[in-house]
N, C-alpha and C. Protein backbone atom coordinates (compact mmCIF):
# COMPACT_ATOMS: atom_id res chain seq x y z
N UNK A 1 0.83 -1.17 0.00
CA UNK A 1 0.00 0.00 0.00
C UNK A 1 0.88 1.24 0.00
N UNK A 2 0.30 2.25 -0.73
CA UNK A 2 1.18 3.76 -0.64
C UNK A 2 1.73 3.88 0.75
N UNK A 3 0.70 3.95 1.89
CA UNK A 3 1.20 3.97 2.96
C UNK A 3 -0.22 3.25 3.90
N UNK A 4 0.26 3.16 4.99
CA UNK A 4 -0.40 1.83 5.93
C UNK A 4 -0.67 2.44 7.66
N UNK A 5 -0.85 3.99 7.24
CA UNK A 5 -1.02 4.37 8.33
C UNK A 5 -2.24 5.11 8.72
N UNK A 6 -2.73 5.11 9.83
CA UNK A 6 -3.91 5.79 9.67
C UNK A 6 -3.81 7.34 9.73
N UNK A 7 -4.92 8.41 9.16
CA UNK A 7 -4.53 9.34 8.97
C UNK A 7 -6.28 10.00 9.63
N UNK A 8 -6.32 11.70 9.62
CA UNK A 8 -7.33 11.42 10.65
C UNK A 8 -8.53 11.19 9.49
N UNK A 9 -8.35 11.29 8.43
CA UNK A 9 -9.70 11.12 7.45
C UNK A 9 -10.24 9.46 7.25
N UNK A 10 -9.13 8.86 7.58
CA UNK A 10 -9.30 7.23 7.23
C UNK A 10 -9.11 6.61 8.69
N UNK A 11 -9.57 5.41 9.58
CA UNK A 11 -8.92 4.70 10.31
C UNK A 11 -8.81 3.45 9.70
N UNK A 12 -7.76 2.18 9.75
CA UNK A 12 -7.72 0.99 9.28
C UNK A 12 -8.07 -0.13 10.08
N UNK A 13 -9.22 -0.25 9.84
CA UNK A 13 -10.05 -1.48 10.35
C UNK A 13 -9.35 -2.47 10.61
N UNK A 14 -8.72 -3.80 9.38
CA UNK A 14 -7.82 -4.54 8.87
C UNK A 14 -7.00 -4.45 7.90
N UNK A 15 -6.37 -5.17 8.00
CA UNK A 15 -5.16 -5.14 6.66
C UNK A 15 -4.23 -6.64 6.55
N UNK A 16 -4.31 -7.04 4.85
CA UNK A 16 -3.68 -8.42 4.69
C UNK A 16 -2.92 -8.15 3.72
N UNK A 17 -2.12 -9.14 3.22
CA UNK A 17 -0.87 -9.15 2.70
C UNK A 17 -0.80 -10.49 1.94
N UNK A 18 -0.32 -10.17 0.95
CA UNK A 18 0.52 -11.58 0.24
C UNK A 18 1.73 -11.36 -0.25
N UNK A 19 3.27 -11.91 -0.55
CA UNK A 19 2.73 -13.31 0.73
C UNK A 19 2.50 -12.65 2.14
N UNK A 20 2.76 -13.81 2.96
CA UNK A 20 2.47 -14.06 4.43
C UNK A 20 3.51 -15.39 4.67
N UNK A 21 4.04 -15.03 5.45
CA UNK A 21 4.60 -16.61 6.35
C UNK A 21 3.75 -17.65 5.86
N UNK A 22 4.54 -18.53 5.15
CA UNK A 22 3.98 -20.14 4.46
C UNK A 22 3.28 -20.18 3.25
N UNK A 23 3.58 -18.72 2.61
CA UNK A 23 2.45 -18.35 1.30
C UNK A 23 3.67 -19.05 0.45
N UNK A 24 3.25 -19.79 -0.49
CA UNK A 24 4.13 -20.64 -1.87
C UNK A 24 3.53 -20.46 -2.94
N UNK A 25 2.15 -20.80 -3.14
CA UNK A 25 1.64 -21.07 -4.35
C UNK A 25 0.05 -20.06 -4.09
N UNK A 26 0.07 -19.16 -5.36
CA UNK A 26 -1.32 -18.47 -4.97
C UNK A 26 -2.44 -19.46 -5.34
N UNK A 27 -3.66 -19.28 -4.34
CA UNK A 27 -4.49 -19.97 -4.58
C UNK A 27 -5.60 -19.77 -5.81
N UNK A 28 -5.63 -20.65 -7.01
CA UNK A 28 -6.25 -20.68 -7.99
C UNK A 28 -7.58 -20.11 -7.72
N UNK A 29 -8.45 -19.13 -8.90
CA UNK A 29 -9.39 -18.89 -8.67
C UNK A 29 -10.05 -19.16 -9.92
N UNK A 30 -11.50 -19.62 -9.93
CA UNK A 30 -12.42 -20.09 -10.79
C UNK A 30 -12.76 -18.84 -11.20
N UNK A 31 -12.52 -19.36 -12.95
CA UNK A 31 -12.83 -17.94 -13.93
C UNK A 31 -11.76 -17.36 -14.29
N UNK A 32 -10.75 -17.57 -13.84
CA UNK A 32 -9.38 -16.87 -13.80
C UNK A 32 -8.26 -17.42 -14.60
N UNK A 33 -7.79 -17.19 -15.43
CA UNK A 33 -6.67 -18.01 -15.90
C UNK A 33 -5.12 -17.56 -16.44
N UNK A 34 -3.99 -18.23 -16.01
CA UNK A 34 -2.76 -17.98 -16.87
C UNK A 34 -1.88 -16.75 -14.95
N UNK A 35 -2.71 -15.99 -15.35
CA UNK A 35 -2.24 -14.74 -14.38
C UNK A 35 -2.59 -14.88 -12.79
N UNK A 36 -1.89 -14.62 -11.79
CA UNK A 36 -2.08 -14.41 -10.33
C UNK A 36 -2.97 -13.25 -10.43
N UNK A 37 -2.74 -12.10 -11.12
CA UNK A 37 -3.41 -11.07 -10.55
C UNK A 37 -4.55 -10.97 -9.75
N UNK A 38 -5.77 -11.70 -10.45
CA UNK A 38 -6.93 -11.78 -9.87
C UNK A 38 -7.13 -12.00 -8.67
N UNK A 39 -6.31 -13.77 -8.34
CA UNK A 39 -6.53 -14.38 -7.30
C UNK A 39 -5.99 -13.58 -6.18
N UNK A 40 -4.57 -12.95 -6.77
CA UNK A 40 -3.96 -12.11 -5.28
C UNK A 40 -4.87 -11.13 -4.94
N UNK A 41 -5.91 -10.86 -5.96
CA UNK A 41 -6.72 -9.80 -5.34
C UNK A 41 -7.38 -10.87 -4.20
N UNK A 42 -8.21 -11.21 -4.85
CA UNK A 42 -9.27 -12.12 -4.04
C UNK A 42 -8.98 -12.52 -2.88
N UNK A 43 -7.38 -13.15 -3.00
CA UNK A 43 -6.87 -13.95 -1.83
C UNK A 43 -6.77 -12.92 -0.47
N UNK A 44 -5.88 -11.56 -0.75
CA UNK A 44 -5.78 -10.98 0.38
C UNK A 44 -7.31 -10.13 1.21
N UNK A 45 -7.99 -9.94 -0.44
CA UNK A 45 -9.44 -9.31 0.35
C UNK A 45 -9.99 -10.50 1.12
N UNK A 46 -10.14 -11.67 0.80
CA UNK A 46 -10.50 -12.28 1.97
C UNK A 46 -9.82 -12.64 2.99
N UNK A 47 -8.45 -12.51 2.67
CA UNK A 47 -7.88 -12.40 4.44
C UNK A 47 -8.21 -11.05 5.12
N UNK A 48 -8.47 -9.77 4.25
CA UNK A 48 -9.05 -8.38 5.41
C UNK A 48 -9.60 -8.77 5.72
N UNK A 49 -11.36 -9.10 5.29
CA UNK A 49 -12.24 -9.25 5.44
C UNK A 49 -12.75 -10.41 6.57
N UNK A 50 -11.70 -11.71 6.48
CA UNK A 50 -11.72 -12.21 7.87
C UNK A 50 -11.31 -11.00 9.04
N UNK A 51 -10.65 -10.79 9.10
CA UNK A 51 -10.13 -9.75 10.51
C UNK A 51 -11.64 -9.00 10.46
N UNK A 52 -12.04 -8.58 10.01
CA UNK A 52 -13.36 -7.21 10.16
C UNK A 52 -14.55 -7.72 9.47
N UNK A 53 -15.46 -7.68 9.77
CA UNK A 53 -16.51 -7.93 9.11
C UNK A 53 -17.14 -6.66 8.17
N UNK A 54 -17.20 -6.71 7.63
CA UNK A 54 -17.82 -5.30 6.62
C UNK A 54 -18.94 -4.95 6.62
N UNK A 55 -19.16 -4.02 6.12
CA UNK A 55 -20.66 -3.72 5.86
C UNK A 55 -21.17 -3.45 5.12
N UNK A 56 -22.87 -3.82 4.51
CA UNK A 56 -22.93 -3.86 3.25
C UNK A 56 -22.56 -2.46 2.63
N UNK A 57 -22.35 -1.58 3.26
CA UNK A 57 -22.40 0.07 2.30
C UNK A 57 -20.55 -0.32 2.17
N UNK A 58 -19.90 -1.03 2.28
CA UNK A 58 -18.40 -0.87 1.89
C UNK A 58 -18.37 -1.18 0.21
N UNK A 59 -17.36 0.23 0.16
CA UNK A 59 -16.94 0.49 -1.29
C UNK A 59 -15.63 -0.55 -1.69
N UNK A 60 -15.16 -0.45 -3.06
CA UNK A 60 -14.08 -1.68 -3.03
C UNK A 60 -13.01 -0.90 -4.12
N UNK A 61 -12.17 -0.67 -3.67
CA UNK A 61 -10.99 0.59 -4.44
C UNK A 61 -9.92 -0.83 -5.10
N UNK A 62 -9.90 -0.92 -6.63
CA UNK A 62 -8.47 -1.96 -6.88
C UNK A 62 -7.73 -0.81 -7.36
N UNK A 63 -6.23 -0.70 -6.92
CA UNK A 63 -5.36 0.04 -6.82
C UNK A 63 -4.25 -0.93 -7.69
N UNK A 64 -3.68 -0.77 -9.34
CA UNK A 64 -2.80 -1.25 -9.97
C UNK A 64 -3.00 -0.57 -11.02
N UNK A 65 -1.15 -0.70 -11.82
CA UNK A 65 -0.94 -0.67 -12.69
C UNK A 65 -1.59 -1.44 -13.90
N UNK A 66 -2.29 -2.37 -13.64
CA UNK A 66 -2.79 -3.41 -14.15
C UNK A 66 -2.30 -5.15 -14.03
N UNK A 67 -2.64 -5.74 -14.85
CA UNK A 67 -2.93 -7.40 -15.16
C UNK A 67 -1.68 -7.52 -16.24
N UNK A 68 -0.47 -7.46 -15.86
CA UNK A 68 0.55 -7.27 -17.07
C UNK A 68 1.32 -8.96 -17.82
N UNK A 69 0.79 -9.92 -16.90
CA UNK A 69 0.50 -10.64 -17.19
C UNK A 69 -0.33 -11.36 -18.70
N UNK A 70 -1.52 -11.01 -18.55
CA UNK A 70 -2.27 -11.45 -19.28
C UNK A 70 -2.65 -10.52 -20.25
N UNK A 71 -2.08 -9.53 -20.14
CA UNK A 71 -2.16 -8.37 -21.77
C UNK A 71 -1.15 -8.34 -22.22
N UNK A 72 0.19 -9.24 -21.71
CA UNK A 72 1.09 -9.25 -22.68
C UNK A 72 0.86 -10.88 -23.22
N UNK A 73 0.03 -11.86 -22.77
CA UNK A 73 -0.62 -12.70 -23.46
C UNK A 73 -1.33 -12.27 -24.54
N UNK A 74 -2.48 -11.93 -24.45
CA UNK A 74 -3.62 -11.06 -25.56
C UNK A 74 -2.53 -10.50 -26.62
N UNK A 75 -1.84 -9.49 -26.30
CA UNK A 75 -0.41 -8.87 -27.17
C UNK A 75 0.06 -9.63 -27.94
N UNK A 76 0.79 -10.77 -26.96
CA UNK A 76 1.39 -12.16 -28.21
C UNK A 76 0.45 -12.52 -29.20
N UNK A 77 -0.80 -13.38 -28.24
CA UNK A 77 -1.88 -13.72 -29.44
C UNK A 77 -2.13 -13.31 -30.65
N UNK A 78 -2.25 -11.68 -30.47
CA UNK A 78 -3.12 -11.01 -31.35
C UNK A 78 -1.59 -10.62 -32.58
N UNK A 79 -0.58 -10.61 -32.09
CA UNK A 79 0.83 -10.79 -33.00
C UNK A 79 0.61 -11.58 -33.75
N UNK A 80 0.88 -12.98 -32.85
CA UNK A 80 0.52 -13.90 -34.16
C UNK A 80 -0.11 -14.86 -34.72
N UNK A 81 -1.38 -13.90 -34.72
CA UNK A 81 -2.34 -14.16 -35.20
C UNK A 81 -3.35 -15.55 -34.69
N UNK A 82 -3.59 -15.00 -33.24
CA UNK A 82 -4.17 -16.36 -32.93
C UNK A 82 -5.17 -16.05 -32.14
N UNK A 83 -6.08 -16.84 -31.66
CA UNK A 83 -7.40 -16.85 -31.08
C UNK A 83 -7.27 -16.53 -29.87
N UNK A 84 -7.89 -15.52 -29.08
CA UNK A 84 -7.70 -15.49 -28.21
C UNK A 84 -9.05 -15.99 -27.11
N UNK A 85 -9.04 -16.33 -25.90
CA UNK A 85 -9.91 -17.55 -25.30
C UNK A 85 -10.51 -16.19 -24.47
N UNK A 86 -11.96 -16.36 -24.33
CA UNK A 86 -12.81 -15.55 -23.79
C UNK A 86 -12.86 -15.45 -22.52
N UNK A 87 -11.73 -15.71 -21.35
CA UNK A 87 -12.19 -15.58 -20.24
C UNK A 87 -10.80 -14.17 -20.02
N UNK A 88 -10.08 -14.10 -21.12
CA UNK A 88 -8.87 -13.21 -21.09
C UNK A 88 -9.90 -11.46 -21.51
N UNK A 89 -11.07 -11.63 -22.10
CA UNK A 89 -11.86 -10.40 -21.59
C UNK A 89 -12.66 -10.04 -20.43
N UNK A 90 -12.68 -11.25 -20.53
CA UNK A 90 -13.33 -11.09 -18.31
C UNK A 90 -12.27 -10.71 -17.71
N UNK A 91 -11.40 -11.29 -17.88
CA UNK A 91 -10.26 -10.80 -16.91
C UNK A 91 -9.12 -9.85 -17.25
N UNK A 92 -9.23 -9.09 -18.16
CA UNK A 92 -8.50 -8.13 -18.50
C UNK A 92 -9.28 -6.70 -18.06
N UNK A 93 -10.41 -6.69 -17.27
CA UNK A 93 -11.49 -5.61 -16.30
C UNK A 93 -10.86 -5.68 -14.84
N UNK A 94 -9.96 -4.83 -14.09
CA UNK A 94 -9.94 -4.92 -12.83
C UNK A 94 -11.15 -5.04 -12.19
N UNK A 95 -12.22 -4.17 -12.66
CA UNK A 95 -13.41 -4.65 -11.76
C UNK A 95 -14.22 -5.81 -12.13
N UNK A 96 -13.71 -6.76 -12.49
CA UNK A 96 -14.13 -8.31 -12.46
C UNK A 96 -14.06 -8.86 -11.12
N UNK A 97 -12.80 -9.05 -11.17
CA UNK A 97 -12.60 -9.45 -9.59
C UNK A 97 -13.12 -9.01 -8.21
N UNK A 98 -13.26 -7.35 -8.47
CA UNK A 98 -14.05 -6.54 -7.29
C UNK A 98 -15.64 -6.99 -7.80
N UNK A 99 -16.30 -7.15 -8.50
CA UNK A 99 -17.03 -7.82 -8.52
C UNK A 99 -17.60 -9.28 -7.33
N UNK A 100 -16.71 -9.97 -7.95
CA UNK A 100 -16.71 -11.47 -7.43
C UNK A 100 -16.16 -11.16 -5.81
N UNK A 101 -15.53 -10.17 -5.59
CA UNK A 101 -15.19 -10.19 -4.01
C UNK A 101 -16.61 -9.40 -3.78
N UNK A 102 -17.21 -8.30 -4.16
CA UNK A 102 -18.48 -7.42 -3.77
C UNK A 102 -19.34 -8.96 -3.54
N UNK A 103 -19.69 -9.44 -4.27
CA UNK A 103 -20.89 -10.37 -4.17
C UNK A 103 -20.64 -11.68 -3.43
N UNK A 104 -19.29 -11.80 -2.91
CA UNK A 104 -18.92 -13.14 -2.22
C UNK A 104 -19.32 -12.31 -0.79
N UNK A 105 -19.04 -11.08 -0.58
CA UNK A 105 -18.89 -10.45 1.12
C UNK A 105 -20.23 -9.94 1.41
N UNK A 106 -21.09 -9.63 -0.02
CA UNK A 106 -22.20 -8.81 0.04
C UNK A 106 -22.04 -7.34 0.29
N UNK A 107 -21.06 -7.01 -0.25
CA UNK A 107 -20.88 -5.47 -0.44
C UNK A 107 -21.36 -4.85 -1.69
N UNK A 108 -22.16 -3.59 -1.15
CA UNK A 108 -23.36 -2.90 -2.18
C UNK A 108 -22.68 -1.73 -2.37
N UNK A 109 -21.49 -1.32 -1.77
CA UNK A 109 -20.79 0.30 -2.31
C UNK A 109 -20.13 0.07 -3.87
N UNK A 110 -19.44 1.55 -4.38
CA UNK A 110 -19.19 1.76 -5.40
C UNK A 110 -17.77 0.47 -5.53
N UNK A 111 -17.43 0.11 -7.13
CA UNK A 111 -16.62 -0.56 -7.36
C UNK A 111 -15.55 0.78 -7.76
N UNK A 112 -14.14 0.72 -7.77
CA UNK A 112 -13.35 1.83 -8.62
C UNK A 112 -12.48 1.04 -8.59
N UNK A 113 -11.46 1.47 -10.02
CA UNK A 113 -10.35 0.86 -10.09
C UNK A 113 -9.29 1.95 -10.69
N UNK A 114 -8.32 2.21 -10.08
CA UNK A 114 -7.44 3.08 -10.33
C UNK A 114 -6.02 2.82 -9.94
N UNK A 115 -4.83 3.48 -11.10
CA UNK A 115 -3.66 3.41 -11.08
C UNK A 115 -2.90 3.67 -9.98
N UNK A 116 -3.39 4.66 -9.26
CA UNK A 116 -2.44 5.66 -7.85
C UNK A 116 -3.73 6.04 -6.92
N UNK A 117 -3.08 6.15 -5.53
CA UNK A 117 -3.93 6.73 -4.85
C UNK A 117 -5.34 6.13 -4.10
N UNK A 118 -5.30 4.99 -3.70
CA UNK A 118 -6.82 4.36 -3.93
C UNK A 118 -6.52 4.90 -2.22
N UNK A 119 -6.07 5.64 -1.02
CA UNK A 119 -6.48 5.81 -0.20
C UNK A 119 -7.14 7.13 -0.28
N UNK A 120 -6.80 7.78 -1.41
CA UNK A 120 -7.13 9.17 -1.17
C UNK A 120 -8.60 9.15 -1.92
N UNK A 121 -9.05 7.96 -2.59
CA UNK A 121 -10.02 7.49 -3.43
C UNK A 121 -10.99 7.02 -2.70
N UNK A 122 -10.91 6.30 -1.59
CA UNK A 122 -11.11 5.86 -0.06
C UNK A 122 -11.86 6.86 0.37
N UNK A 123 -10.68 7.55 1.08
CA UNK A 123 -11.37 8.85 1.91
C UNK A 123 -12.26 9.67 1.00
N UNK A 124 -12.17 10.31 -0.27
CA UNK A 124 -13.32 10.36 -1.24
C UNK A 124 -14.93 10.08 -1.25
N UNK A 125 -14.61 8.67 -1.64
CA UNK A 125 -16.15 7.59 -1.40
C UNK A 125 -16.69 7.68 0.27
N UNK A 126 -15.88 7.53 1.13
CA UNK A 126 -15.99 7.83 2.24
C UNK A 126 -17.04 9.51 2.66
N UNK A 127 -16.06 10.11 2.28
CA UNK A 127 -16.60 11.53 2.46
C UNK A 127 -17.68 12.02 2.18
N UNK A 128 -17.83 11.44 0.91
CA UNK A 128 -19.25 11.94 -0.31
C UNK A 128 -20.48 11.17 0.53
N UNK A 129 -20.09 10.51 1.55
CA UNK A 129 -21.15 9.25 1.67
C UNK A 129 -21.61 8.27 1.39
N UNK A 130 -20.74 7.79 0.03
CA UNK A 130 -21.35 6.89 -1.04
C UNK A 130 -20.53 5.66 -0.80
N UNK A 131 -20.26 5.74 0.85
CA UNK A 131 -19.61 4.28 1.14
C UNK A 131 -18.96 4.57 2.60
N UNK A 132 -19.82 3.43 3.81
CA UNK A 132 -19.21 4.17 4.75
C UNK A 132 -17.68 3.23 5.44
N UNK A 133 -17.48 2.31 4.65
CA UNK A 133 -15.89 1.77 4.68
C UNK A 133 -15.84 1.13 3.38
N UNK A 134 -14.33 1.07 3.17
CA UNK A 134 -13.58 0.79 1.43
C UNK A 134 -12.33 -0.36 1.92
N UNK A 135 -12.61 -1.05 1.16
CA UNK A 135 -11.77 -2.15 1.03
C UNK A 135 -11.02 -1.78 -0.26
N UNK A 136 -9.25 -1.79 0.08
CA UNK A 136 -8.64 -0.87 -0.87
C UNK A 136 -7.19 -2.40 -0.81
N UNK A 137 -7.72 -2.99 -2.52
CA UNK A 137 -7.02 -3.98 -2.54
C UNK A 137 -5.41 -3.31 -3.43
N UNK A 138 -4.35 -3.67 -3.52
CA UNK A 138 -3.65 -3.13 -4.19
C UNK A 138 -2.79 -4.28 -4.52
N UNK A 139 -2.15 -4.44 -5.91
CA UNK A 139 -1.66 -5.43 -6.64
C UNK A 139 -0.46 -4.29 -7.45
N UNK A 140 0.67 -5.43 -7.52
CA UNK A 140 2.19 -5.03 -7.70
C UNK A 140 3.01 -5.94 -7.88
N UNK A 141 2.90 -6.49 -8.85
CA UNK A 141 3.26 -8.14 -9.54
C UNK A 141 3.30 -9.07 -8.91
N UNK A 142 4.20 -9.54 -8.16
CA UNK A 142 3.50 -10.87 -7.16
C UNK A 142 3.13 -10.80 -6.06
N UNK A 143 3.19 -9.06 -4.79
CA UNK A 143 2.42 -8.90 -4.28
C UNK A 143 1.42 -8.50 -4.10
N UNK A 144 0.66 -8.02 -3.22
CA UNK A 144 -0.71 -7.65 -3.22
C UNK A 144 -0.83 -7.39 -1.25
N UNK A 145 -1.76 -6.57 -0.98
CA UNK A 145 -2.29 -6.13 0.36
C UNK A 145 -3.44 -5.57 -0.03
N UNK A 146 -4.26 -5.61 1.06
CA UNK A 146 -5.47 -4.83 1.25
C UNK A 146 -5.57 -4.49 2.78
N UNK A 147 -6.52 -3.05 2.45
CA UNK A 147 -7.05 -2.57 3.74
C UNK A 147 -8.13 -2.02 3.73
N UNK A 148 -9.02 -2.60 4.86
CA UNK A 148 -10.29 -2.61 5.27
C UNK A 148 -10.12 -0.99 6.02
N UNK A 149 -10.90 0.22 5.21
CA UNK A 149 -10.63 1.49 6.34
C UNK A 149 -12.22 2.14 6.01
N UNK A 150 -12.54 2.83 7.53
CA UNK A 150 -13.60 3.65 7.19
C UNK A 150 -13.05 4.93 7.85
N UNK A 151 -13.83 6.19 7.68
CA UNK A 151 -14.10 7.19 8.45
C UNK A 151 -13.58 7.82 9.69
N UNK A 152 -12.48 8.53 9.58
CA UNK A 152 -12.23 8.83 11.25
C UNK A 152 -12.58 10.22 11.55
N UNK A 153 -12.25 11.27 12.22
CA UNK A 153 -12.56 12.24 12.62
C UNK A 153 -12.41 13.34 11.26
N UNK A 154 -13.10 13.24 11.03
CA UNK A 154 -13.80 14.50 9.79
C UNK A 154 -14.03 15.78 10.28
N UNK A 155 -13.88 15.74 11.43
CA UNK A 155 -14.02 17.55 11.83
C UNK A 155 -13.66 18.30 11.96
């Protein structure tokens, strides 16, 4: 994460990490193929999300450069000249995955997905009202963290 501290606009509920002590192999996710990206999302939002329970108004911020993985697949393909397999457009959408984590936790806030900044994107959704905690996953080639933050002293 940019940074992992609380500030007075945000407090941090939880926060997970990959790896972790005994992490080897990311855990495969259905729908997903070729690339970690996804799963490291998935994997660490559900380790926040154990620590804290959420609530349905939590928003879900994916914070990356992207899936560089699997668009320099699509890239090759489309070089030379070959078919490319339909789950590489599902998963070339960061908000696929925030998807599939929104509807596994039952979270009804906004989805966003952005390059930089997803705490200040956070406190944002936060502020406006339109989410009263954000699960702010962030991916960075083979790692990944998330943090569960809502609302702190706004006054």
């Amino acid at each position: 994460m940019s940074q992992l501290v609380e500030t007075p606009e945000l407090v941090v509920l939880a926060e997970a990490h990959w790896p972790e002590p005994g992490d080897d192999v990311v855990p495969a996710l259905p729908g997903f193929v070729l690339s970690t990206f996804n799963p490291l999302a998935a994997v660490v939002a559900d380790r926040c999300l154990q620590h804290h329970q959420p609530s349905e108004a939590t928003g879900i911020v994916i914070e990356s450069s992207g899936d560089h993985v699997s668009a320099a697949h699509v890239r090759q393909a489309v070089a030379d000249g070959k078919r490319i397999g339909p789950l590489f457009f599902f998963q070339s959408v960061p908000n696929s995955v925030a998807g599939l984590i929104a509807a596994k936790w039952n979270l009804r806030g906004p989805v966003v997905a952005v390059t930089d900044g997803g705490l200040d994107e956070a406190a944002l959704l936060i502020g406006d009202g339109d989410a009263d905690q954000v699960l702010i996953v962030q991916i960075t080639g083979v790692q990944a963290a998330a943090l569960l933050v809502s609302g702190g002293d706004l006054t």
